[in-house]
C-alpha atoms as a PDB file:
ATOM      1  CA  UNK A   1    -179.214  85.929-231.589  1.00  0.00           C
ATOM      2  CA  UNK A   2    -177.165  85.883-228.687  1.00  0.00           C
ATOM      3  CA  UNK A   3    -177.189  82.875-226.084  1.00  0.00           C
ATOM      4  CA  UNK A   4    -176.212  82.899-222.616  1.00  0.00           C
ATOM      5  CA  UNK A   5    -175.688  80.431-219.764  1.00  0.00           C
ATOM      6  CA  UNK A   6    -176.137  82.400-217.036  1.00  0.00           C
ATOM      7  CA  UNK A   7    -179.059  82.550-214.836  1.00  0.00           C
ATOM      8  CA  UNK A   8    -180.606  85.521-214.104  1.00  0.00           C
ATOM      9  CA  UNK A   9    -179.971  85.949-210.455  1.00  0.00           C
ATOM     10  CA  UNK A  10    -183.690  84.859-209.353  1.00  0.00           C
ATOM     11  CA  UNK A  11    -182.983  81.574-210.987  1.00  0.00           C
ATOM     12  CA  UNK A  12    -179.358  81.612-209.519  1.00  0.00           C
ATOM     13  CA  UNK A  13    -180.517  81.810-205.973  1.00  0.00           C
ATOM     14  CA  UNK A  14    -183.082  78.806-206.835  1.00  0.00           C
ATOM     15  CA  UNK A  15    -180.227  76.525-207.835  1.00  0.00           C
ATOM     16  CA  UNK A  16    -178.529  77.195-204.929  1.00  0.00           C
ATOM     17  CA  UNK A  17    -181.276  76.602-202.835  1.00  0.00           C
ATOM     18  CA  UNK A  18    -182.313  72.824-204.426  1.00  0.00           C
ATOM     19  CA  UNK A  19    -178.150  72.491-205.576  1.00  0.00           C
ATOM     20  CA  UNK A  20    -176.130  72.825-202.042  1.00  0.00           C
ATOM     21  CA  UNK A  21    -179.235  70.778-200.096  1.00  0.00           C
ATOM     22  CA  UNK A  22    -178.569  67.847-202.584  1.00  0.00           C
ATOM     23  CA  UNK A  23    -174.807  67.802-202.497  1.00  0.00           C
ATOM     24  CA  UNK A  24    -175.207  67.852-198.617  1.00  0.00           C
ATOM     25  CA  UNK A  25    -177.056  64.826-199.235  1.00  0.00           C
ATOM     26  CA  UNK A  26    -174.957  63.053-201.928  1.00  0.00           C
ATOM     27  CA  UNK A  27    -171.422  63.674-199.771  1.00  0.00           C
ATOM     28  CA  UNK A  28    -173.462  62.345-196.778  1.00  0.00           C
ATOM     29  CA  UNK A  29    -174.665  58.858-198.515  1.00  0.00           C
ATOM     30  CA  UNK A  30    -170.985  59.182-200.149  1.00  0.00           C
ATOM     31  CA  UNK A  31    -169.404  58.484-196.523  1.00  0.00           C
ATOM     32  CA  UNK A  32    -171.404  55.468-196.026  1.00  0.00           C
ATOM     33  CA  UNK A  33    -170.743  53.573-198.809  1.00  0.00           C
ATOM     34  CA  UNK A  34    -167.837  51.810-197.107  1.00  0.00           C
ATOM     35  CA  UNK A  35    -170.199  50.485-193.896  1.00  0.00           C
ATOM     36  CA  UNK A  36    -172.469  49.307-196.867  1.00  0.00           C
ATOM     37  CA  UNK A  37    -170.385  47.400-198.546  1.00  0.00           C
ATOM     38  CA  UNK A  38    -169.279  45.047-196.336  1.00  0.00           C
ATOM     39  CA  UNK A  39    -171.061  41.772-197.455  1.00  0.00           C
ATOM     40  CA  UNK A  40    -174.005  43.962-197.704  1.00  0.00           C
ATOM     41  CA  UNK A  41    -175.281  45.271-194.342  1.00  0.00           C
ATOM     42  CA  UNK A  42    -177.314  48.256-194.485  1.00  0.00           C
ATOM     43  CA  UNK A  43    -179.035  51.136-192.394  1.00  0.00           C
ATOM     44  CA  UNK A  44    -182.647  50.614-192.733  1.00  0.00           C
ATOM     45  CA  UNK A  45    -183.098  53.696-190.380  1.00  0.00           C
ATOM     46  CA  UNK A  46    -180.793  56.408-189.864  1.00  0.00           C
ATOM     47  CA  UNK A  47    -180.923  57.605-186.301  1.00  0.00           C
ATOM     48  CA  UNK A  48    -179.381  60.274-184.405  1.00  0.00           C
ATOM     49  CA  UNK A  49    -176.808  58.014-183.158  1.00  0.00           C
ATOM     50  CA  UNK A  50    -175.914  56.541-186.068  1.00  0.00           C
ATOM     51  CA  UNK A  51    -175.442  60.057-187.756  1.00  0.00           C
ATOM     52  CA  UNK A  52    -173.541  61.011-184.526  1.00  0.00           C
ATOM     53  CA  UNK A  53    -171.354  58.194-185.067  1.00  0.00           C
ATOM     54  CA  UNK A  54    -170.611  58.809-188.610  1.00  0.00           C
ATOM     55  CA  UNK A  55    -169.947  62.576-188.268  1.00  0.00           C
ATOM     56  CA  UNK A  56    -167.237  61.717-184.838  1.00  0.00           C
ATOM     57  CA  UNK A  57    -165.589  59.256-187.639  1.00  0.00           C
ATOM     58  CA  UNK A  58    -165.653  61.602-190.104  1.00  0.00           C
ATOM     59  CA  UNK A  59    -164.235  64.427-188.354  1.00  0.00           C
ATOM     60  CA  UNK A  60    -161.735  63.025-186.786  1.00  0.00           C
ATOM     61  CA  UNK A  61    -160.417  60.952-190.324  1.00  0.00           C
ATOM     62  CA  UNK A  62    -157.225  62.413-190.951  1.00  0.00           C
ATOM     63  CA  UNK A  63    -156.186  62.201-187.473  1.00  0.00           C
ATOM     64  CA  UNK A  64    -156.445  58.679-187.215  1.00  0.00           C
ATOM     65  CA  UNK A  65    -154.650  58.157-190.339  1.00  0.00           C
ATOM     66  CA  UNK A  66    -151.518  59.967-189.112  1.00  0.00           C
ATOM     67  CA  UNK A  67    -151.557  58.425-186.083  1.00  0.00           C
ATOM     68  CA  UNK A  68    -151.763  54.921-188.342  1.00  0.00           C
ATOM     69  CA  UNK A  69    -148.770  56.278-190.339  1.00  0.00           C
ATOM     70  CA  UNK A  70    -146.967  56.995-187.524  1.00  0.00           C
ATOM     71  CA  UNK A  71    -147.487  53.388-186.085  1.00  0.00           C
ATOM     72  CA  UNK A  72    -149.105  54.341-183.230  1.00  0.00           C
ATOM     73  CA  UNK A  73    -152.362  53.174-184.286  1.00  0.00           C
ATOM     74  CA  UNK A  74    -153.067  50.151-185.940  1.00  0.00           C
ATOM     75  CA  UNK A  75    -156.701  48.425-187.475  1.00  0.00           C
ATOM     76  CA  UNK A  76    -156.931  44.986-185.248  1.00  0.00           C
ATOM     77  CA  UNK A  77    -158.657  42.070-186.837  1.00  0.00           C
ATOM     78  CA  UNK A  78    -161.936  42.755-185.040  1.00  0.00           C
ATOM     79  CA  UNK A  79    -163.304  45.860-186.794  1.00  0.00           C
ATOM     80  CA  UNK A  80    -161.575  48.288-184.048  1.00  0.00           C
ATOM     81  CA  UNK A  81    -158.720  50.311-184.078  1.00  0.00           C
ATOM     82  CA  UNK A  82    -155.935  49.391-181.847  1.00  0.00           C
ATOM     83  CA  UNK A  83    -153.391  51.710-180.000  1.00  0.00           C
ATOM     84  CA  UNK A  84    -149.366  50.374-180.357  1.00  0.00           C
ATOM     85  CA  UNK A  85    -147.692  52.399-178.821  1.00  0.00           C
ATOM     86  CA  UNK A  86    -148.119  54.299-175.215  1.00  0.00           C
ATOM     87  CA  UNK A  87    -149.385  57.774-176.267  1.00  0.00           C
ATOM     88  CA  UNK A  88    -152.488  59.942-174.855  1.00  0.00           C
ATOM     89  CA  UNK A  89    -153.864  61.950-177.800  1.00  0.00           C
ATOM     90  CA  UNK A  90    -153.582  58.363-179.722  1.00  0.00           C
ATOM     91  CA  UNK A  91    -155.382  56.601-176.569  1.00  0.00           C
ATOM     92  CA  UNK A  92    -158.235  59.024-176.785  1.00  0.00           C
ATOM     93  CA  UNK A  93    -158.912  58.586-180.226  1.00  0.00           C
ATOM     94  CA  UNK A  94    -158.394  55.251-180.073  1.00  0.00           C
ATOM     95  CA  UNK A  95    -161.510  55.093-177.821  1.00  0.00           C
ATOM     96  CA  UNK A  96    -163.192  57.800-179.700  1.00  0.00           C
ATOM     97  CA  UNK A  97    -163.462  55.881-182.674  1.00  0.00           C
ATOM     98  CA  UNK A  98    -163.918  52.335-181.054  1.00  0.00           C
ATOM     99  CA  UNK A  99    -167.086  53.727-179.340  1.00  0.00           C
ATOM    100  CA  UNK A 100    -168.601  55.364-182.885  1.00  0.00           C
ATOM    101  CA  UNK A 101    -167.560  52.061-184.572  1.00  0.00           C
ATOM    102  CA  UNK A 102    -169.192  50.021-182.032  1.00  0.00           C
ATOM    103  CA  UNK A 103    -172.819  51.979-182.082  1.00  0.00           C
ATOM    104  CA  UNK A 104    -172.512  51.611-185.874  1.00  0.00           C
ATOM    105  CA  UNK A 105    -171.767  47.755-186.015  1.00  0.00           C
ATOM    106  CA  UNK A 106    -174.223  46.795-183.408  1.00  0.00           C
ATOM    107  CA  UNK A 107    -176.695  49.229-185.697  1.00  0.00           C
ATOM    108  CA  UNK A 108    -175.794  46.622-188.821  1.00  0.00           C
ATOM    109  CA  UNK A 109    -176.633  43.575-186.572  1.00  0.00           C
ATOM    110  CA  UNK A 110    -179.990  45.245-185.501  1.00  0.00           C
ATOM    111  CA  UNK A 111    -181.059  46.379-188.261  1.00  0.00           C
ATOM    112  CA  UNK A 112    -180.312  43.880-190.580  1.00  0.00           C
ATOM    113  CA  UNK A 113    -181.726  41.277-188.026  1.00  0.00           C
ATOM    114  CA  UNK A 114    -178.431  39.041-188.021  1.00  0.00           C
ATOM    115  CA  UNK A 115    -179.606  37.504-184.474  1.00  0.00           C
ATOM    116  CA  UNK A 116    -177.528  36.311-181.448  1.00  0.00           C
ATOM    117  CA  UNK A 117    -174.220  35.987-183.978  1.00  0.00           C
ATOM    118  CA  UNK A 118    -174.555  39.564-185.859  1.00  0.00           C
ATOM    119  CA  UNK A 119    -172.361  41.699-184.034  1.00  0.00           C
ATOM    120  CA  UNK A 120    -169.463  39.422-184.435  1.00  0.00           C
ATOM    121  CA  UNK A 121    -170.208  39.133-188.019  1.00  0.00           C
ATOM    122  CA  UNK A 122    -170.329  42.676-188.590  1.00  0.00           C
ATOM    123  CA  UNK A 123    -167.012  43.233-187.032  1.00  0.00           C
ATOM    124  CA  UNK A 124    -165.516  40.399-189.017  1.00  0.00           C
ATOM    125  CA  UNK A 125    -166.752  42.001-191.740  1.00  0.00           C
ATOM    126  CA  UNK A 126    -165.508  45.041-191.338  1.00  0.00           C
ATOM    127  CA  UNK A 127    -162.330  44.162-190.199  1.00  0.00           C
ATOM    128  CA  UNK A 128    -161.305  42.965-193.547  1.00  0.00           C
ATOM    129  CA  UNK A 129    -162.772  46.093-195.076  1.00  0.00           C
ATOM    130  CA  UNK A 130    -161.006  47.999-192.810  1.00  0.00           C
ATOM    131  CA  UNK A 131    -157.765  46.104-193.843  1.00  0.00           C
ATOM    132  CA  UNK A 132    -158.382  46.075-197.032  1.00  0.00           C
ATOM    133  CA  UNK A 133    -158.741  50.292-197.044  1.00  0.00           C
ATOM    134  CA  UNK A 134    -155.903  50.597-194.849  1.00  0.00           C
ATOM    135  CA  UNK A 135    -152.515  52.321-196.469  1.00  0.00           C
ATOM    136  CA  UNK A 136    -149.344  50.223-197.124  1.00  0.00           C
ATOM    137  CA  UNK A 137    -146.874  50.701-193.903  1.00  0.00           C
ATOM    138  CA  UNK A 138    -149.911  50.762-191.532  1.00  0.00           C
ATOM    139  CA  UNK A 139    -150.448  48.060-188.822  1.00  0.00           C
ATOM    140  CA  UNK A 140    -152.672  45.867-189.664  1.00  0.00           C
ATOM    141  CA  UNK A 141    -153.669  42.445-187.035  1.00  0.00           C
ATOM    142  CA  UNK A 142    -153.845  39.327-188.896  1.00  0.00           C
ATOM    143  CA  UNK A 143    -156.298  37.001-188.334  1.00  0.00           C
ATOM    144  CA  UNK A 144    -153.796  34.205-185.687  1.00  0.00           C
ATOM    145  CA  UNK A 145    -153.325  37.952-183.919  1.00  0.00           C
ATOM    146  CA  UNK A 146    -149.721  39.130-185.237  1.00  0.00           C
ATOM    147  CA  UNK A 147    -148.825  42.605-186.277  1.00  0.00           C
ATOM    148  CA  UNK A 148    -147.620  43.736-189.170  1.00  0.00           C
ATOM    149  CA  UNK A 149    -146.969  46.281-191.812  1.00  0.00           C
ATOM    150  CA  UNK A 150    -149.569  45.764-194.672  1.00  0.00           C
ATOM    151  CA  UNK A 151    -147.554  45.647-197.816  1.00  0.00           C
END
């Protein structure tokens, strides 16, 4: 007797229906794991604007990373991006991102009830996960406020 692995097609169209829902789900989760790993904050509720925020970051990723290679961009010690160098499409992301990043911190603080402090603690946080994740040759801000290349 013969077997086979393939699925007849009613059984094909099932998988796809429970199989592409769940991978939505898993890449979504995936793209949070670095906001949950900083000294572990976490979304209790995901709103609208914090899945706003996280798409805007996510679409505009590879952007921001040339403009980091470039060295027009750097990651400041405060959990933001700063721009370096004098250049519009780099200002407007620069803001782009520093808005998104700033609904999703002060989410963290809320959320996770960190009181009058929480925001800056967040950012802190973040900052050195952000520096941490950040290529060798970009800008990074050390903590006294210098620049330099992160080796």
């Amino acid at each position: 007797m013969k077997h086979s692995n393939n699925l007849n097609p009613k059984e094909g169209f099932v998988m796809k229906r429970i199989f592409i829902p769940l991978l939505s789900v898993s890449l979504f989760l995936l793209s949070l794991a670095p906001f949950c790993m900083a000294t572990d904050y976490d979304f209790k509720k995901m709103t609208p604007q914090i899945e706003q925020a996280l798409k805007n970051r996510q679409a505009r990723y590879y952007q921001l990373q040339g403009f980091k290679r470039e060295g027009l961009v750097g990651e400041n010690n405060k959990g933001y991006v700063t721009g370096l160098k004098s250049d519009a499409a780099a200002d407007t992301l620069v803001t782009a991102e520093n808005k998104d990043r700033r609904v999703l911190y002060e989410a963290l603080a809320e959320q996770n009830m960190l009181g009058s402090t929480g925001l800056l603690e967040v950012q802190k946080a973040f900052a050195e996960v952000q520096q941490e994740k950040a290529d060798p040759g970009d800008m990074v801000q050390s903590a006294s406020g210098g620049w330099e290349r992160k080796k």
